[in-house]
N, C-alpha and C. Protein backbone atom coordinates (compact mmCIF):
# COMPACT_ATOMS: atom_id res chain seq x y z
N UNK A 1 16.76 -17.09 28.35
CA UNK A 1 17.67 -15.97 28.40
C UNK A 1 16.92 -14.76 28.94
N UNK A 2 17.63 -14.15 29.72
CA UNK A 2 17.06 -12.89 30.25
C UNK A 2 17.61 -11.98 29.78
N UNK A 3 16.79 -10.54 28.91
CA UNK A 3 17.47 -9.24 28.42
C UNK A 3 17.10 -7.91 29.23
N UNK A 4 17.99 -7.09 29.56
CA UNK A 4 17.75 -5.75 30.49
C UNK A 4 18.00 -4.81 29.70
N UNK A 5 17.01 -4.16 29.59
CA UNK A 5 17.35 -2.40 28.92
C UNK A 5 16.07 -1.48 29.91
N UNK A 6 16.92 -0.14 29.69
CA UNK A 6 16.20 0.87 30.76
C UNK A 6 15.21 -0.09 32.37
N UNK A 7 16.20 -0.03 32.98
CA UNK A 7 15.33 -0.91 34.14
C UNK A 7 14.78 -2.01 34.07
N UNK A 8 14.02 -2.22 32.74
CA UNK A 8 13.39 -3.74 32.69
C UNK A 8 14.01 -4.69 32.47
N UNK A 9 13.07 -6.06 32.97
CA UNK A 9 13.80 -7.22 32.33
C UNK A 9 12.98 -8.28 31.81
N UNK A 10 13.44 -9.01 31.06
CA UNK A 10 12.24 -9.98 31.14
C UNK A 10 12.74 -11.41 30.26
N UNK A 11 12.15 -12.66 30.19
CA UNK A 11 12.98 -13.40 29.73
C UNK A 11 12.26 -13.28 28.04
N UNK A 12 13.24 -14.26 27.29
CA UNK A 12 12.89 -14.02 25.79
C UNK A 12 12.14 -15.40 25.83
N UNK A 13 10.79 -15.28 25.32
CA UNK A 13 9.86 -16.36 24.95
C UNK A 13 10.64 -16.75 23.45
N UNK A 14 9.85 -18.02 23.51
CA UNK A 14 10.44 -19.16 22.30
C UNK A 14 8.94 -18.44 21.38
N UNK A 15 9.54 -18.61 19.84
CA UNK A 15 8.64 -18.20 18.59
C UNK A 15 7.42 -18.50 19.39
N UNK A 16 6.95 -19.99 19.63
CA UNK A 16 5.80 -20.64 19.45
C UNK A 16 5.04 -19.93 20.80
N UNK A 17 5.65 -19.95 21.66
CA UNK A 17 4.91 -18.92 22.94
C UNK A 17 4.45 -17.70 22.41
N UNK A 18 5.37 -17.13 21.62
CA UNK A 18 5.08 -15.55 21.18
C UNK A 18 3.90 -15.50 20.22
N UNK A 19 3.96 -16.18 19.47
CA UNK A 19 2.82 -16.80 18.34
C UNK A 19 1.19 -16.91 18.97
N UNK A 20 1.88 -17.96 19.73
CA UNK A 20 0.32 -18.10 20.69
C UNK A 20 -0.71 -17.02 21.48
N UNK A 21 0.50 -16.19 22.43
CA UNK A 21 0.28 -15.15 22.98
C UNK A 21 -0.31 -14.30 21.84
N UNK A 22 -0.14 -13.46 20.84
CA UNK A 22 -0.25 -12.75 20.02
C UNK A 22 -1.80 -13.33 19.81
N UNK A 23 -1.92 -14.80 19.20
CA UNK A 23 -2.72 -15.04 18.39
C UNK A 23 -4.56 -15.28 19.81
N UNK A 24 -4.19 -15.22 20.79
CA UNK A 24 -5.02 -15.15 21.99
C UNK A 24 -5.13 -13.77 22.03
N UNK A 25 -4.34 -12.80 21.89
CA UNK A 25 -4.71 -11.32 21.87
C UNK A 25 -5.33 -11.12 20.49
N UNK A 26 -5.56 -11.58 19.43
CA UNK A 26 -6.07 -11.34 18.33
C UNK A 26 -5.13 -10.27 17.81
N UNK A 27 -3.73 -10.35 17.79
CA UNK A 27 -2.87 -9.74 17.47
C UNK A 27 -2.27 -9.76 15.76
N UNK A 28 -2.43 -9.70 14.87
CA UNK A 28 -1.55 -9.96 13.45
C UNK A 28 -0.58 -9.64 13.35
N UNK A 29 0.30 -10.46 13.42
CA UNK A 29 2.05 -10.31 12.81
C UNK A 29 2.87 -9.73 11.80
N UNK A 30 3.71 -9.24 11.52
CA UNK A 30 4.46 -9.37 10.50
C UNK A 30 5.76 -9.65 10.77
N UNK A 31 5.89 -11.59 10.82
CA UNK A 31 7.05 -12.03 10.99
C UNK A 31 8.12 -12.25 10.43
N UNK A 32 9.36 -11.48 10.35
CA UNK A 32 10.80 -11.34 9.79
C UNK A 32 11.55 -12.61 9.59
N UNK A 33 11.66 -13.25 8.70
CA UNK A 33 12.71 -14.25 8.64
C UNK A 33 13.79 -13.36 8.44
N UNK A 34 14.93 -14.30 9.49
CA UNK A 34 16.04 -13.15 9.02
C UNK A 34 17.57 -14.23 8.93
N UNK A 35 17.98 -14.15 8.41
CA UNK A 35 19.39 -15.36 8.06
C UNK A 35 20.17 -15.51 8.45
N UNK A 36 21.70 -16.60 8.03
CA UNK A 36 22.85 -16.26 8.31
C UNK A 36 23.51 -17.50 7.11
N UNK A 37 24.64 -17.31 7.08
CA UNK A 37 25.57 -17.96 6.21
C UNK A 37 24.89 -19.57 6.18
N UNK A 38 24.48 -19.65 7.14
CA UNK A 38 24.44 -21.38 8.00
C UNK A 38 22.51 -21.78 7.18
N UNK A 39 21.69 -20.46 6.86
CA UNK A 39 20.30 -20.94 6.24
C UNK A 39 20.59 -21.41 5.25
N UNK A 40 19.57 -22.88 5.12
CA UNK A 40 19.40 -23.48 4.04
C UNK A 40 17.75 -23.53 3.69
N UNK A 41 17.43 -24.03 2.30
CA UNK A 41 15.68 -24.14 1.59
C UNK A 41 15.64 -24.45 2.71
N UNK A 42 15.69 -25.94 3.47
CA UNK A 42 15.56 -26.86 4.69
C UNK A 42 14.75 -25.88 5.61
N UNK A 43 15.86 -25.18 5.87
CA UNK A 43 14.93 -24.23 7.00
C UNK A 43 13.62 -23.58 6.84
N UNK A 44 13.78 -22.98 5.54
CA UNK A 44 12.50 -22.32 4.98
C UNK A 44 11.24 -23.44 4.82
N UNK A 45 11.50 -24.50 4.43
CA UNK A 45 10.40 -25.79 4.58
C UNK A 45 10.15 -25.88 5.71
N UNK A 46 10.84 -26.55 6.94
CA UNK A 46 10.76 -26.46 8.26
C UNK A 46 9.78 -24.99 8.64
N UNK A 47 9.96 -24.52 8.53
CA UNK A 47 9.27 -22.71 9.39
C UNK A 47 7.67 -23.05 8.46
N UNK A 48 7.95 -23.40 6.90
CA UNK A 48 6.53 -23.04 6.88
C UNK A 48 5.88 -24.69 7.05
N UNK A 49 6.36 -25.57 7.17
CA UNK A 49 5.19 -27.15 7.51
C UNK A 49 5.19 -26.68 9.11
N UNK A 50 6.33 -25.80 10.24
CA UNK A 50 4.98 -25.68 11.33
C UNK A 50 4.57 -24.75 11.81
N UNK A 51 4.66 -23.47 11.01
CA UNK A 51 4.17 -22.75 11.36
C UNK A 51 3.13 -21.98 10.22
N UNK A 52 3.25 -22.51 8.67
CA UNK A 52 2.55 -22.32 7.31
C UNK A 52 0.79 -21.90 7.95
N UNK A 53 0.54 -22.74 8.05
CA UNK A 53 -0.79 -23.22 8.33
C UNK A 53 -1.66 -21.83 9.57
N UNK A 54 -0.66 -21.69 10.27
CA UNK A 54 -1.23 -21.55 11.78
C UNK A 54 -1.25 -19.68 11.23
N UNK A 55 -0.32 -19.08 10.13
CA UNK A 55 -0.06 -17.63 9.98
C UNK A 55 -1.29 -17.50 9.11
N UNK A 56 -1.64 -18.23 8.35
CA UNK A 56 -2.79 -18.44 7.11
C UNK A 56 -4.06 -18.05 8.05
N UNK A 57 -3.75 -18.95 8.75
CA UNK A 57 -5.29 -19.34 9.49
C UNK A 57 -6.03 -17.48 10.53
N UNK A 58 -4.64 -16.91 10.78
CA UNK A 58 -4.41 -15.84 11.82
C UNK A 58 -4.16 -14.47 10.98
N UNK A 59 -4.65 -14.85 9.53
CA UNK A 59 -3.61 -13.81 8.62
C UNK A 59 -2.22 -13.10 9.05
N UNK A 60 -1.88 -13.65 9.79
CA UNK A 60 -0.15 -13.04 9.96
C UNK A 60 0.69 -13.14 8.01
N UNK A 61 1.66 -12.32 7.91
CA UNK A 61 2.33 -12.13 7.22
C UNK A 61 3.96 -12.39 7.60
N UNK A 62 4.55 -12.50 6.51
CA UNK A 62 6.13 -12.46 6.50
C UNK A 62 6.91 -12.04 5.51
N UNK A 63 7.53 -11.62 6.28
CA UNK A 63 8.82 -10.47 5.12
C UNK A 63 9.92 -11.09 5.78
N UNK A 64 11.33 -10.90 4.16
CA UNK A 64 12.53 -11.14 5.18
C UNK A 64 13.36 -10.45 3.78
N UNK A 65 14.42 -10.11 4.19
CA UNK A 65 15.91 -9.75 3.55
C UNK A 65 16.10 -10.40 2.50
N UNK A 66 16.09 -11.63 2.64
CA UNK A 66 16.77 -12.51 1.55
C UNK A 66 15.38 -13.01 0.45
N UNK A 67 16.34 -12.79 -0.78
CA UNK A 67 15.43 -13.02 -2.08
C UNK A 67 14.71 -14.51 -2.11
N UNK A 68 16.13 -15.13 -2.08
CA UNK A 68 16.06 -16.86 -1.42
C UNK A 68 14.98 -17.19 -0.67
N UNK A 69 14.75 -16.36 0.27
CA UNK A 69 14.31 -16.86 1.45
C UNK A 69 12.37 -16.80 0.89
N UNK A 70 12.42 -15.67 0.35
CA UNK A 70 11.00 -15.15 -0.32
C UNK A 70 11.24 -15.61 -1.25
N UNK A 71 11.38 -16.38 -2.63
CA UNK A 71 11.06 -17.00 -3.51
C UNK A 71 10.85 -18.60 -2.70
N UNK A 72 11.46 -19.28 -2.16
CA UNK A 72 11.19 -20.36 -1.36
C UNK A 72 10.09 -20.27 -0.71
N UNK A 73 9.49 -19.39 0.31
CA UNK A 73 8.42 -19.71 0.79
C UNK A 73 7.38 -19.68 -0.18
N UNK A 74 7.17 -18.41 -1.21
CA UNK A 74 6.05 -18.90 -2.34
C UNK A 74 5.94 -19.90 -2.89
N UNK A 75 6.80 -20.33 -3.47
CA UNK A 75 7.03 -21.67 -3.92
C UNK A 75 6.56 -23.09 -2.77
N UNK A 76 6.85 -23.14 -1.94
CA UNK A 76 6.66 -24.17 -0.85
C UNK A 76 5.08 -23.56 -0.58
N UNK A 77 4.44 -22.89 -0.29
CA UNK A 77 2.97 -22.26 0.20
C UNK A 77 3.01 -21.11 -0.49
N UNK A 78 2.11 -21.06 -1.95
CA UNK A 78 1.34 -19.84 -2.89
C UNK A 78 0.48 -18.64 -1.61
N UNK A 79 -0.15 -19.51 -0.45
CA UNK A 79 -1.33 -19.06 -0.07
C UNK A 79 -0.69 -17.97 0.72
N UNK A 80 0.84 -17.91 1.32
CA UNK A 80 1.51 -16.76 2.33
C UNK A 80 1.64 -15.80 1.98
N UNK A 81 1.54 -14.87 2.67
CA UNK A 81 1.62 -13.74 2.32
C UNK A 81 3.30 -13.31 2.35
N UNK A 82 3.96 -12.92 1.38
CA UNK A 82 5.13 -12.98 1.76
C UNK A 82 6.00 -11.35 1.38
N UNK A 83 6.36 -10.41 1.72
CA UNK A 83 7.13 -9.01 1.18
C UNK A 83 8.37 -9.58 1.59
N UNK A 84 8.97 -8.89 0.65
CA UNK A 84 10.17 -8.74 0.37
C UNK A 84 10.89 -7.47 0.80
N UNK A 85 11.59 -7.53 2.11
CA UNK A 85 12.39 -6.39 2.02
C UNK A 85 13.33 -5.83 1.40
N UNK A 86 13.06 -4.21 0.66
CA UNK A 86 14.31 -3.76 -0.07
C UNK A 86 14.99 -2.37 1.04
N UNK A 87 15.83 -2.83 1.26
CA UNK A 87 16.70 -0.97 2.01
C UNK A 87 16.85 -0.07 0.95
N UNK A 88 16.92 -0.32 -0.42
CA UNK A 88 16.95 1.07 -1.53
C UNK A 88 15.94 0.72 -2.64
N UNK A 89 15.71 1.90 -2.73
CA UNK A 89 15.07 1.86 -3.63
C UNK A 89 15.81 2.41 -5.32
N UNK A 90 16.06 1.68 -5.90
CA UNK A 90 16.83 1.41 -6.87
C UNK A 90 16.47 1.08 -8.22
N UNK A 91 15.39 -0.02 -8.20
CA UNK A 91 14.74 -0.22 -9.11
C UNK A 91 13.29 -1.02 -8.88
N UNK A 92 12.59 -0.59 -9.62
CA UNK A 92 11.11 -1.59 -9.33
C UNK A 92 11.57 -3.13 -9.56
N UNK A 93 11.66 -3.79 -8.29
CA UNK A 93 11.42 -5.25 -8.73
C UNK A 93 10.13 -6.18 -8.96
N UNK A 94 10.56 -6.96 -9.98
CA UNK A 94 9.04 -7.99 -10.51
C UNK A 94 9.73 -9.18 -9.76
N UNK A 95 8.85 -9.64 -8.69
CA UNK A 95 9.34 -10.81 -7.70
C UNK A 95 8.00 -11.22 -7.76
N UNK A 96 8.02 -12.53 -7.37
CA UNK A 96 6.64 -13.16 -6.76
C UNK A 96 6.34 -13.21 -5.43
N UNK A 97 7.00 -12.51 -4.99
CA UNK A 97 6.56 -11.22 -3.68
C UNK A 97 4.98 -10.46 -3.62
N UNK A 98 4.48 -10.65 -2.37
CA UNK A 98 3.10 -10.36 -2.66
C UNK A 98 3.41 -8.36 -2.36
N UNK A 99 4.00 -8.17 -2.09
CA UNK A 99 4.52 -6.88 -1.56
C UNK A 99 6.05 -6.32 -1.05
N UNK A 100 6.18 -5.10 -0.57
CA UNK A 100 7.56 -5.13 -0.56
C UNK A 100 7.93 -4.02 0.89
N UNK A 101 8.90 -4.11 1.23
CA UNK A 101 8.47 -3.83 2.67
C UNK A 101 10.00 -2.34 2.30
N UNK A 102 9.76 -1.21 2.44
CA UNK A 102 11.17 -0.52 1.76
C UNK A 102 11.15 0.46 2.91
N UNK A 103 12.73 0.41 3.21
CA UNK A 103 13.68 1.69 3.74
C UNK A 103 12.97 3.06 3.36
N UNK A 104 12.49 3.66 4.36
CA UNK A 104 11.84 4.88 4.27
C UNK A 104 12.52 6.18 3.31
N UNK A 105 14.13 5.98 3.64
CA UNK A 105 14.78 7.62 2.96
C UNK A 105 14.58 7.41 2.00
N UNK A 106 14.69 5.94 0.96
CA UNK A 106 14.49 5.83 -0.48
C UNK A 106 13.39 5.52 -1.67
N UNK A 107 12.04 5.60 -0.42
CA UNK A 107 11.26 5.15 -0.73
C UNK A 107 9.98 6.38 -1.13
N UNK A 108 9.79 6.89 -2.87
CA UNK A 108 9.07 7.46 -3.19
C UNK A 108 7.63 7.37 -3.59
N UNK A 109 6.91 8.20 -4.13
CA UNK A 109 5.93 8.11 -4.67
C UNK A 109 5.77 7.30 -5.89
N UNK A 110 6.88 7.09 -6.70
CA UNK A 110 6.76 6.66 -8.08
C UNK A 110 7.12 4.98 -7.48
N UNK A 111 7.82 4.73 -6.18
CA UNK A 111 7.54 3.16 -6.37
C UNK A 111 6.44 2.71 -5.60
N UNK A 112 5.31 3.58 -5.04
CA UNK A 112 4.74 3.03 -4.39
C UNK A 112 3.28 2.81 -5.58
N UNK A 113 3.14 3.82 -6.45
CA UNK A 113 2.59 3.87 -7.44
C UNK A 113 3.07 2.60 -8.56
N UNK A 114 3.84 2.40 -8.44
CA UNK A 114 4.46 1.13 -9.60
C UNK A 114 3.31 -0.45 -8.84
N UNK A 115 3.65 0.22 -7.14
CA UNK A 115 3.15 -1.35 -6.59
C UNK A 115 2.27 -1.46 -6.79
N UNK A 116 1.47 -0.05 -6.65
CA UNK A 116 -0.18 -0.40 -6.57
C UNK A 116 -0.80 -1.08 -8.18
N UNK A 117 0.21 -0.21 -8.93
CA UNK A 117 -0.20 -0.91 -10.40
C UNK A 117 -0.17 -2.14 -10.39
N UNK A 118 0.76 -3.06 -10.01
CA UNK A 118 1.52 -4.26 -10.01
C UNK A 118 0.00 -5.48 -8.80
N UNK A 119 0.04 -4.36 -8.40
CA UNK A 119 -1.11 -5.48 -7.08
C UNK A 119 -0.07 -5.61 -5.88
N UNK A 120 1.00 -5.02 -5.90
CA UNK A 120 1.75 -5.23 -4.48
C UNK A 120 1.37 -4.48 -3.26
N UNK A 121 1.81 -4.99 -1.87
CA UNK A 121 1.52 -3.83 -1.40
C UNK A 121 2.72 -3.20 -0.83
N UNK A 122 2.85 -2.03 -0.26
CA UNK A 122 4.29 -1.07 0.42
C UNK A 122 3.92 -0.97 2.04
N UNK A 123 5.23 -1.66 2.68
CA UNK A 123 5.24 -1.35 4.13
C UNK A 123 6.36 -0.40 4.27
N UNK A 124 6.44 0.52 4.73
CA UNK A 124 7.46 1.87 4.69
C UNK A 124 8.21 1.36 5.97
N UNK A 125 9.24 1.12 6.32
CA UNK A 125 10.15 0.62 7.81
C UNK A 125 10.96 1.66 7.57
N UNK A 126 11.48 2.34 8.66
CA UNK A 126 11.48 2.64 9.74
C UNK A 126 10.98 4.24 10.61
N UNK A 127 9.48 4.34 10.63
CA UNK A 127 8.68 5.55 10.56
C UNK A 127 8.87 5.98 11.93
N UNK A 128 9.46 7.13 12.64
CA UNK A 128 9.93 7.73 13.59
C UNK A 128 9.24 8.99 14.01
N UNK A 129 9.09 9.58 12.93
CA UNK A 129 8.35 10.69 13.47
C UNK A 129 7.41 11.05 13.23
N UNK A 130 6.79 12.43 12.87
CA UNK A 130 4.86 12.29 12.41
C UNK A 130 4.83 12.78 11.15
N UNK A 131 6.21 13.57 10.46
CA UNK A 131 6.56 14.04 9.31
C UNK A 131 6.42 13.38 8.28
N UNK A 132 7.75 11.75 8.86
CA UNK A 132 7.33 10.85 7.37
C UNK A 132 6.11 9.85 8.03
N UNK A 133 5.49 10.05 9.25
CA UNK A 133 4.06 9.67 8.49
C UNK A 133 3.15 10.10 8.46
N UNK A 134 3.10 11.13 7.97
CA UNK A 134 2.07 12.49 6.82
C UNK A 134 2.86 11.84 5.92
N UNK A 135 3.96 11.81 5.47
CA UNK A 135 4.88 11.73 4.16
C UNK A 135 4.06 10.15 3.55
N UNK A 136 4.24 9.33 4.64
CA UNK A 136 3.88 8.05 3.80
C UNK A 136 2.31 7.66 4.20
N UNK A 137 1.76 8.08 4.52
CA UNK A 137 0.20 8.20 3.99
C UNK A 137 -0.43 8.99 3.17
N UNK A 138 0.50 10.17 2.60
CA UNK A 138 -0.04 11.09 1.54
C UNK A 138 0.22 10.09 -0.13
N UNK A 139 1.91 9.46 0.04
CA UNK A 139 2.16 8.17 -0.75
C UNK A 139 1.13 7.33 -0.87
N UNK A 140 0.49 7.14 0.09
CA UNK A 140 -0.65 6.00 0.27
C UNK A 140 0.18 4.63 -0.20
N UNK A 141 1.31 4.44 1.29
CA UNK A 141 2.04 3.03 1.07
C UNK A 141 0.63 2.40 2.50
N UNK A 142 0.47 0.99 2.62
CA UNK A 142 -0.06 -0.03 3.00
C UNK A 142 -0.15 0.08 4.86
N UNK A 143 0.72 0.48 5.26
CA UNK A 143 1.39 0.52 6.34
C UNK A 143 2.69 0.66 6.49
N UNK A 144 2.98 1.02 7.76
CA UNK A 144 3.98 1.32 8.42
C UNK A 144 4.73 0.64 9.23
N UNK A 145 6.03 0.45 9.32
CA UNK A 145 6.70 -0.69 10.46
C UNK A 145 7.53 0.98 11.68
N UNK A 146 7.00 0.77 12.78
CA UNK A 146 7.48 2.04 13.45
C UNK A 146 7.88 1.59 15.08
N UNK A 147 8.50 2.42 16.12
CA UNK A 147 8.89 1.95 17.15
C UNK A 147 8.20 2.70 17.75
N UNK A 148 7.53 3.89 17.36
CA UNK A 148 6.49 4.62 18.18
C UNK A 148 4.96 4.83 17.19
N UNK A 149 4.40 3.49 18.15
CA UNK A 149 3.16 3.04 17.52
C UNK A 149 1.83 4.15 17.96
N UNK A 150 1.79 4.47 19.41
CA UNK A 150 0.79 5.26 20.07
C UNK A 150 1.15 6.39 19.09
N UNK A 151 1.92 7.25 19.01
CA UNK A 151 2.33 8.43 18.13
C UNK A 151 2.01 8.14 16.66
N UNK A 152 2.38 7.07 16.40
CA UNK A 152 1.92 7.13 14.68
C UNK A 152 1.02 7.13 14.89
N UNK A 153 0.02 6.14 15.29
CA UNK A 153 -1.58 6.29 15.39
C UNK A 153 -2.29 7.13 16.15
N UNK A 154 -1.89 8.38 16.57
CA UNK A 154 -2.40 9.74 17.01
C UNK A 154 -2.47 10.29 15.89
N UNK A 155 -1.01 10.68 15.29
CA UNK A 155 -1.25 10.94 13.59
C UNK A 155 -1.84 10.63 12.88
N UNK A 156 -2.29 9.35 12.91
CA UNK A 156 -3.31 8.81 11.62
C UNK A 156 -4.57 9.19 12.18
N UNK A 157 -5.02 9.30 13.15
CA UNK A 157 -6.21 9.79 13.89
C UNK A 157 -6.13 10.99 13.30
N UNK A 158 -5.64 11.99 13.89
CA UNK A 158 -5.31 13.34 13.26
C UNK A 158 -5.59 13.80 12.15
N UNK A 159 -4.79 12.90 11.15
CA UNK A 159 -4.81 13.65 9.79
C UNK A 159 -6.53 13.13 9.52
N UNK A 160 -6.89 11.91 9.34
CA UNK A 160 -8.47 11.67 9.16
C UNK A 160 -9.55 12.24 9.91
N UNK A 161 -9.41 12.59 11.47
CA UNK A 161 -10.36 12.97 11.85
C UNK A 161 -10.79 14.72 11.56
N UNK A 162 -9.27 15.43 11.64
CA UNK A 162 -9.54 16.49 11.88
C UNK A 162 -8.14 16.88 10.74
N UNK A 163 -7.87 16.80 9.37
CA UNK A 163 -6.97 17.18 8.88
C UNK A 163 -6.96 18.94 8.74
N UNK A 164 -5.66 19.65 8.62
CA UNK A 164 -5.44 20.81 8.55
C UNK A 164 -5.69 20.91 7.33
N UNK A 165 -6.17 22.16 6.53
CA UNK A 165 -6.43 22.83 4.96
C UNK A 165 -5.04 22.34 4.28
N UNK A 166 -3.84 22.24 4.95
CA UNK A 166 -2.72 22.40 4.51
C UNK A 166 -2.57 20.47 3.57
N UNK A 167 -2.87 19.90 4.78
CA UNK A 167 -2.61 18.63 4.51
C UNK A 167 -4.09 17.64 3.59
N UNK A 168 -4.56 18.61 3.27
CA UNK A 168 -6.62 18.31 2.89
C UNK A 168 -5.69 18.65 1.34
N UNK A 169 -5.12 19.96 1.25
CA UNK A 169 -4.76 20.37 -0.26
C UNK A 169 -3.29 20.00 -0.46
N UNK A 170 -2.88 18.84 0.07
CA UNK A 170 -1.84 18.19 -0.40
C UNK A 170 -2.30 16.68 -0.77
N UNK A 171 -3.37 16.35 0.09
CA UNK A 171 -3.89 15.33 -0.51
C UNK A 171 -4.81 15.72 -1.86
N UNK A 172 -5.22 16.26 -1.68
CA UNK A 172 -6.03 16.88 -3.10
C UNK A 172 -4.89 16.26 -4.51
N UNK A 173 -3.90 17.38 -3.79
CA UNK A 173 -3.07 17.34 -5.28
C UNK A 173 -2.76 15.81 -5.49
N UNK A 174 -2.14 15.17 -4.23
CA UNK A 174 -1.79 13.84 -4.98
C UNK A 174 -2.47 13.40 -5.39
N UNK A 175 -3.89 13.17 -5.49
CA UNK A 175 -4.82 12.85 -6.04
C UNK A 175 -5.41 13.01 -7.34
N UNK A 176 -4.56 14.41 -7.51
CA UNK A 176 -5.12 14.54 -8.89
C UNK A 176 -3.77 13.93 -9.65
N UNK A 177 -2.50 14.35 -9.14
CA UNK A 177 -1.25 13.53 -9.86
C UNK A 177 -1.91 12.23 -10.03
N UNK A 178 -2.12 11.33 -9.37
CA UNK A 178 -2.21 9.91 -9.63
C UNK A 178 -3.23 9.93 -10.77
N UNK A 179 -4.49 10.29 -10.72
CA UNK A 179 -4.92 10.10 -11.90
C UNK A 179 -4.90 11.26 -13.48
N UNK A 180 -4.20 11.66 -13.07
CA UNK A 180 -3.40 12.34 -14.30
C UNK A 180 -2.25 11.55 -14.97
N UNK A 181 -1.82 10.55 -14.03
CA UNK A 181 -0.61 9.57 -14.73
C UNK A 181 -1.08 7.99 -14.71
N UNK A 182 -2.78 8.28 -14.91
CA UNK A 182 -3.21 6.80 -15.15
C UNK A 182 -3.72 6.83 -16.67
């Protein structure tokens, strides 16, 4: 299949091409299972006997939507790394989720602090500008899922190499919050 947006085009590689490519660039993943009415366990067995092995070996990771989908792969392979995406943040969940991958507007300090207690880790999706990420590295969530990667990582350059007084004494404080509520 061929897809066109802004001038380009290009055809869509199959998983296992994309996999490969990536894993020849020394690239690490974080691959989305994502569903439909029609997924069954089946599938989730299938994805990890051929591809289990090869994400382990490459440390790639996987997150997906469905609870199903992440309690099945732990269960079928302990050794994956698996988050769980939540869009709200609502309540701390206890999953056997190695981490949790959360909707940025709902995603605070007090659950990212719950994870770290817990041993989870926090991927913040969908980071756009340089605001929420000052916002979610002052949180100190795990990483970031973003569509402007060069820009976030100017920012993260930024704030470490050369942080402003402003953002030096905001980290301060969170710092002292966190261990004031340990």
């Amino acid at each position: 299949m061929t897809v066109r947006e802004n001038g380009y085009q290009a055809k869509i590689p199959s998983f296992d091409a994309y996999l490969k490519a990536a894993h020849k660039h020394h690239q690490k993943l974080l691959v989305e299972i994502k569903t439909s009415s029609a997924y069954t366990a089946a599938d989730t067995k299938r994805f990890i006997d051929r591809y289990g092995a090869t994400l382990l070996a490459h440390h790639d990771q996987v997150h997906t939507l469905s609870f199903k989908v992440m309690r099945d792969l732990k269960r079928l392979d302990q050794k994956q790394f698996v988050s769980y995406i939540l869009p709200y943040n609502l309540t701390f969940p206890h999953t056997v989720a190695n981490g949790y991958t959360m909707e940025v507007t709902t995603l605070n300090d007090q659950f990212v602090d719950k994870a770290d207690r817990n041993h989870k880790t926090v991927y913040a999706w969908d980071i756009d500008n340089t605001d929420q990420m000052d916002q979610m590295m002052f949180m100190g969530v795990t990483g970031v899922v973003t569509d402007n990667l060069t820009e976030m990582q100017q920012e993260v350059k930024s704030n470490t190499d050369h942080p402003s007084y402003a953002k030096l004494l905001l980290t301060f404080m969170n710092e002292l919050s966190l261990t004031s509520n340990e």
